[in-house]
Protein backbone atom coordinates (compact mmCIF):
# COMPACT_ATOMS: atom_id res chain seq x y z
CA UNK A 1 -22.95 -16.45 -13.83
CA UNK A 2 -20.63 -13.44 -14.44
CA UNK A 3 -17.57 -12.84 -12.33
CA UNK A 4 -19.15 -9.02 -10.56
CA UNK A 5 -23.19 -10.80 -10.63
CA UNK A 6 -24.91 -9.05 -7.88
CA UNK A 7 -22.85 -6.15 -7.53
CA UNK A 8 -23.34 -2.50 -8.05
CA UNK A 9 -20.66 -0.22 -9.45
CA UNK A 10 -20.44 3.25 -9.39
CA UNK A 11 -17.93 5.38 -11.81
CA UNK A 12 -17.81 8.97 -11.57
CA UNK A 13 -16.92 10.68 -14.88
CA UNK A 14 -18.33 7.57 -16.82
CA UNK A 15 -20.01 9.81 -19.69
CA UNK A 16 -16.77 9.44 -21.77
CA UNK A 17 -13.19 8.06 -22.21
CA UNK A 18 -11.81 5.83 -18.93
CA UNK A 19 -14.87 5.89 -17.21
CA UNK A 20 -17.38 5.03 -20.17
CA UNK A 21 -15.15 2.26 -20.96
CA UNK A 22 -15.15 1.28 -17.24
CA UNK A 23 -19.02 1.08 -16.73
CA UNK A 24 -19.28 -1.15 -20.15
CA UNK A 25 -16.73 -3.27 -18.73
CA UNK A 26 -18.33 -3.83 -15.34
CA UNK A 27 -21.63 -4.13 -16.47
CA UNK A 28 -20.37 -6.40 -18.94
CA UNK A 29 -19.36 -8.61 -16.29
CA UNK A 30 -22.56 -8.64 -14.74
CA UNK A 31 -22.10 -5.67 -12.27
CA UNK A 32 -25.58 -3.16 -12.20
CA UNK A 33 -23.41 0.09 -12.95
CA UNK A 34 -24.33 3.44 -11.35
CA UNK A 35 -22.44 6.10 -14.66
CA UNK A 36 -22.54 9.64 -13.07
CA UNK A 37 -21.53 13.00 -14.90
CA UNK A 38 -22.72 16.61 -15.27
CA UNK A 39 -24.09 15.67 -18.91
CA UNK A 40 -27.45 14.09 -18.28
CA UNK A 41 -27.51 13.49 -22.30
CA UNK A 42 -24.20 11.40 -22.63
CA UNK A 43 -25.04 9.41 -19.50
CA UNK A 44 -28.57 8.64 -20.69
CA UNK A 45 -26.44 7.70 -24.14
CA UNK A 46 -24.23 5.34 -21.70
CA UNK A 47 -27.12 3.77 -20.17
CA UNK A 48 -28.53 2.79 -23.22
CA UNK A 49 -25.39 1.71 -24.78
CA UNK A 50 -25.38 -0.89 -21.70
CA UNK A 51 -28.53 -1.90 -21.92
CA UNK A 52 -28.39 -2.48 -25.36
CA UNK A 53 -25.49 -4.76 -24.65
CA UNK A 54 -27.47 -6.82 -21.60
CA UNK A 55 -26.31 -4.81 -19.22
CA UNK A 56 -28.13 -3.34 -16.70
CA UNK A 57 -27.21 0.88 -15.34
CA UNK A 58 -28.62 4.00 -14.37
CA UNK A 59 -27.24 7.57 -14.63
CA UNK A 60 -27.17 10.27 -11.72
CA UNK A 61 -26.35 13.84 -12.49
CA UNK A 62 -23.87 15.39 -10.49
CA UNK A 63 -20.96 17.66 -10.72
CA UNK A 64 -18.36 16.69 -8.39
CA UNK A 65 -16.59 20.06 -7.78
CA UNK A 66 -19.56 20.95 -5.99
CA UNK A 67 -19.50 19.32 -2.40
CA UNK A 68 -23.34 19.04 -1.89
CA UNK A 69 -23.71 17.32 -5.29
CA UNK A 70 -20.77 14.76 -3.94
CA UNK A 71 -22.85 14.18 -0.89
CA UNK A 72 -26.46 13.81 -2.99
CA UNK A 73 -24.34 11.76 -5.00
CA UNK A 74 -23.43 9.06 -2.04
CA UNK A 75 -26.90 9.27 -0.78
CA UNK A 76 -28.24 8.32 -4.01
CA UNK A 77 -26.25 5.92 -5.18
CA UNK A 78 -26.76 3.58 -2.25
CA UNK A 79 -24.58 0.93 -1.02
CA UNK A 80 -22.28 0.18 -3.67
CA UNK A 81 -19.74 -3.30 -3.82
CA UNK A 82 -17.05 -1.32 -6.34
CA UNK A 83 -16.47 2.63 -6.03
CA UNK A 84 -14.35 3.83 -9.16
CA UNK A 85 -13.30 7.42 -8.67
CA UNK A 86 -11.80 8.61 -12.55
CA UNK A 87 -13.40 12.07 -12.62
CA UNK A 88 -11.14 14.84 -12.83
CA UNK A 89 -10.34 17.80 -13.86
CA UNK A 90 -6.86 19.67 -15.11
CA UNK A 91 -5.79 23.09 -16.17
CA UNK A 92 -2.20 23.47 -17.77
CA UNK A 93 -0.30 25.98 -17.11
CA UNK A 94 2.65 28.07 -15.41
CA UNK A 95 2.21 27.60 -11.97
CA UNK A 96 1.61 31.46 -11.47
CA UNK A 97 -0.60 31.34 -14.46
CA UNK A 98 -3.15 29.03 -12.42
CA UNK A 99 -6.28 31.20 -11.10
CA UNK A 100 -7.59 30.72 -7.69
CA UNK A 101 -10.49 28.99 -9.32
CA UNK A 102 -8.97 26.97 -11.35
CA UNK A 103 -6.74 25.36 -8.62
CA UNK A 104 -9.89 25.45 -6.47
CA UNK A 105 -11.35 23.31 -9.14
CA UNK A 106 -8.83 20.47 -9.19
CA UNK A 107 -8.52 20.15 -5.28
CA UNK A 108 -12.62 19.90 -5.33
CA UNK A 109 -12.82 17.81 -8.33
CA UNK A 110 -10.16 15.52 -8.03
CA UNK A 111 -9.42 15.03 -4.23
CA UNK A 112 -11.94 16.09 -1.99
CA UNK A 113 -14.77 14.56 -4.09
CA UNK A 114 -12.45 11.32 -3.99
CA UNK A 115 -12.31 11.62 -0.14
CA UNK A 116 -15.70 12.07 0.57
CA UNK A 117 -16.91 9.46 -1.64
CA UNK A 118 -14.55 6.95 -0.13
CA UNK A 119 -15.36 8.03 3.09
CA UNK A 120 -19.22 8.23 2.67
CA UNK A 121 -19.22 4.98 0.84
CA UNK A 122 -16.40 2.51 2.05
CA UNK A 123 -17.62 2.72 5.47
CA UNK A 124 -20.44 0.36 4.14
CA UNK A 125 -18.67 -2.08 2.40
CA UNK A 126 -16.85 -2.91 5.38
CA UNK A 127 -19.73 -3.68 7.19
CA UNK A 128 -20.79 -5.69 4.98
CA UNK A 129 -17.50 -7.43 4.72
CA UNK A 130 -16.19 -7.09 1.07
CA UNK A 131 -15.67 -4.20 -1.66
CA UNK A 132 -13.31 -2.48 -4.22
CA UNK A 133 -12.16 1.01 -4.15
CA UNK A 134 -10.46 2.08 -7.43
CA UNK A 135 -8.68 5.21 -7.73
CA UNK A 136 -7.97 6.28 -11.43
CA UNK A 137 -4.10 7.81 -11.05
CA UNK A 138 -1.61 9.70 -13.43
CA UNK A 139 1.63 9.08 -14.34
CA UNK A 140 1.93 12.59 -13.63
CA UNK A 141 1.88 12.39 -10.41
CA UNK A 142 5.78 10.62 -10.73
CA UNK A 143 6.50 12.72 -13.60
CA UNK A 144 7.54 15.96 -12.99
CA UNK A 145 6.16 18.43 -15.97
CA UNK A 146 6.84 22.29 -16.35
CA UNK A 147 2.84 22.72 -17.40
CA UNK A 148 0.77 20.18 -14.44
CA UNK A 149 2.00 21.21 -10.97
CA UNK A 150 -1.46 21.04 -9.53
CA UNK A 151 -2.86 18.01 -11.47
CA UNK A 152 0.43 16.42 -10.08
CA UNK A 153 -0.22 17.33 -6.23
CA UNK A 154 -3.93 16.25 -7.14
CA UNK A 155 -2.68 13.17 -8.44
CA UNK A 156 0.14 12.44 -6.03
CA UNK A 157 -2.60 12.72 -3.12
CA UNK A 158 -4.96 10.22 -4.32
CA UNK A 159 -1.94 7.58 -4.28
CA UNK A 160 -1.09 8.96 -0.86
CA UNK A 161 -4.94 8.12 -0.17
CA UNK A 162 -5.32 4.72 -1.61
CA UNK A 163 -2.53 3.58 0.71
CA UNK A 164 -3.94 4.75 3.54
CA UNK A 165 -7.50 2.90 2.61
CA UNK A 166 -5.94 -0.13 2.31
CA UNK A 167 -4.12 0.08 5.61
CA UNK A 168 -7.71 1.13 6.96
CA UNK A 169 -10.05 -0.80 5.26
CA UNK A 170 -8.21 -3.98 4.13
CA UNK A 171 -8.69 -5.60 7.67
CA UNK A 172 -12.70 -5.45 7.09
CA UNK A 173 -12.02 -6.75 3.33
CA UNK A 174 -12.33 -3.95 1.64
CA UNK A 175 -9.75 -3.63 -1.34
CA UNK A 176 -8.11 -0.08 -1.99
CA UNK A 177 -5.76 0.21 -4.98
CA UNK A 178 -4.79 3.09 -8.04
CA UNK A 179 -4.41 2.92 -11.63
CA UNK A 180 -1.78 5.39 -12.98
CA UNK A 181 -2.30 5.93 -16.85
CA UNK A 182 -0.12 7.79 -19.03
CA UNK A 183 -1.56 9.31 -21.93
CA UNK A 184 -4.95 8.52 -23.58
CA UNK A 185 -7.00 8.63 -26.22
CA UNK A 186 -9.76 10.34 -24.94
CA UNK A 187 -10.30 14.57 -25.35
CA UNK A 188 -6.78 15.38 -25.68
CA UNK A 189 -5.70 16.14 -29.38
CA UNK A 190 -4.26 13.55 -31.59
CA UNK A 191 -1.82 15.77 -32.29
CA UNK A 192 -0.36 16.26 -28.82
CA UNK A 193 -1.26 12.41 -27.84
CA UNK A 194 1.15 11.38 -30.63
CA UNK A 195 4.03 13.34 -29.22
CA UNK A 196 4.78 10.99 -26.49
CA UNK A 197 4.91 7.75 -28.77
CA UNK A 198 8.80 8.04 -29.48
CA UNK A 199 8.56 7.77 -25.11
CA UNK A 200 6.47 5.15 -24.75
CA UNK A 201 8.32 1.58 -25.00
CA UNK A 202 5.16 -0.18 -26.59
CA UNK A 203 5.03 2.96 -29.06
CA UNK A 204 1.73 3.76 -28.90
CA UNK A 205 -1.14 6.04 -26.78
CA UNK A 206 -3.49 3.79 -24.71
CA UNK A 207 -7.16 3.22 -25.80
CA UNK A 208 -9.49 4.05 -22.98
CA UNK A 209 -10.29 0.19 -22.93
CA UNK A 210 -6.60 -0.46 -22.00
CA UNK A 211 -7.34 0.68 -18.72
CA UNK A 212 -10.95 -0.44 -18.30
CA UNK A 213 -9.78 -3.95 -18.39
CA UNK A 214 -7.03 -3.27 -15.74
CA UNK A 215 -9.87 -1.79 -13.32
CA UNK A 216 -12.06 -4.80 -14.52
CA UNK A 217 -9.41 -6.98 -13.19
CA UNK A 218 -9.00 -4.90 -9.63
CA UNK A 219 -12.74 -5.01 -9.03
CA UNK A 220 -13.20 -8.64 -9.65
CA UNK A 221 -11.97 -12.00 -8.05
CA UNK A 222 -8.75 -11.76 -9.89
CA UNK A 223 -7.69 -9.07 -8.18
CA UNK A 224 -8.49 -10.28 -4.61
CA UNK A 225 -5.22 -10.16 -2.95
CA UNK A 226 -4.30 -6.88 -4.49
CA UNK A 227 -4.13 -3.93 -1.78
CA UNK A 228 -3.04 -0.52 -1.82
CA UNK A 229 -1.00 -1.10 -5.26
CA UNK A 230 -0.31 1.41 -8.02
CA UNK A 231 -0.04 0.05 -10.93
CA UNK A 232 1.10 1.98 -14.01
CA UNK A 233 -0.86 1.61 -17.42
CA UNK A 234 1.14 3.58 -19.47
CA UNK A 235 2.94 0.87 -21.53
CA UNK A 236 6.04 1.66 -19.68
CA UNK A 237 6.24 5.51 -20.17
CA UNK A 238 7.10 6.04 -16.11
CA UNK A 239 9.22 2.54 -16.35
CA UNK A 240 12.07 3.83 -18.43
CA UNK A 241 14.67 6.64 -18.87
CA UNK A 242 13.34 8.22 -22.41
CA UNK A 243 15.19 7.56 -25.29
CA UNK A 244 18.42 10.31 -25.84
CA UNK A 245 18.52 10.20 -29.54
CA UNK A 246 16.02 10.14 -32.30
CA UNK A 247 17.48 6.38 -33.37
CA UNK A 248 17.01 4.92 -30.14
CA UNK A 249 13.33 6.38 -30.04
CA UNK A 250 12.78 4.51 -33.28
């Protein structure tokens, strides 16, 4: 029997990068995976990429800057053993370059939807006794960057949030903990990915599955005495001063 048998996962954003690789993971492990995104296409793709692999999955539609669609979202998806929230959303810019709608947008997207899936959903698994909450992180939310003052604050709140959980949900056994990546090969151009290898002590940008396998880990038995953590997976990026000179970046 696999290590998540008899659970049910759901991942928003799981139609690509982090979150595809995390519903392949967990269903891999014998978790039934709920993969939710606005693309109905790329989930159905997802679903069948699981199945394919013996897994078993579904896909619900559902844009998660819209707050009725978060709440359809919770109803639908049922009770759940291991919530991942990854889906979110940046815009880059000057901070007085930001529109209203575009900070709108990342408040929606990537706290309130986090909130009041949490709230709607980890409720439940403490009645029942047991469950994993995952927040996907940033290491921008420790890194301050002329260009992400909003993704930061976005950021910085969900780690502000995941400690709280586990202060209010660990004592009915419900697990509440972050994962902070640094950069990753998912959307972003190679070309601006590869700009923060000189930075990054392992020298190289993550692969999606780098930090599948670290929520893996958090949702399963291996991870059962781990509460309200952080934990960077950025190869050491936020761990170190970066280099001064070109040799030392070498």
């Amino acid at each position: 029997m696999s290590e998540l048998t008899g659970k049910t996962a759901l991942i928003t954003g799981s139609t690509s990068g982090i979150g595809r690789a995390t519903a392949r993971s967990l269903a891999a492990r014998g978790a039934s995976v709920v993969v939710t995104g606005r693309n109905a296409t790329r989930g159905a793709e997802v679903v069948a990429r699981i199945e394919a692999d013996g897994g078993t999955a579904r896909f619900i539609t559902a844009d998660l800057t819209d707050q009725e669609d978060v709440a359809r979202l919770a109803r639908e998806a049922g009770d759940v053993d291991i919530l991942v929230n990854n889906a979110a959303g940046a815009s880059f810019g000057l901070s007085a370059d930001i529109t209203p709608e575009q900070y709108d947008a990342m408040l929606d997207g990537n706290v309130r939807a986090v909130y009041a899936l949490t709230a709607a959903l980890a409720p439940r698994m403490a009645e029942r006794g047991s469950g994993s909450v995952i927040n996907v992180s940033s290491g921008a939310a420790v890194m301050g960057d002329v260009y992400n003052a909003v993704y930061a604050a976005t950021k910085g709140a969900v780690n502000a949030l995941t400690r709280s959980w586990a202060a209010e949900y660990g004592p009915s056994g419900v697990r509440v903990n972050s994962v902070a990546p640094g950069p990753v090969h998912t959307s972003a151009p190679v070309e601006y990915l590869d700009l923060y290898i000189p930075l990054i002590p392992l020298r190289r940008v993550a692969r999606p599955e780098d930090v599948s396998e670290v929520i893996a880990f958090l949702a399963g038995p291996g991870g059962s005495y781990v509460n309200g953590a952080v934990i960077p997976v950025d190869g050491g990026l936020t761990a170190v001063e970066p280099p001064k000179s070109p040799a030392a970046a070498a």
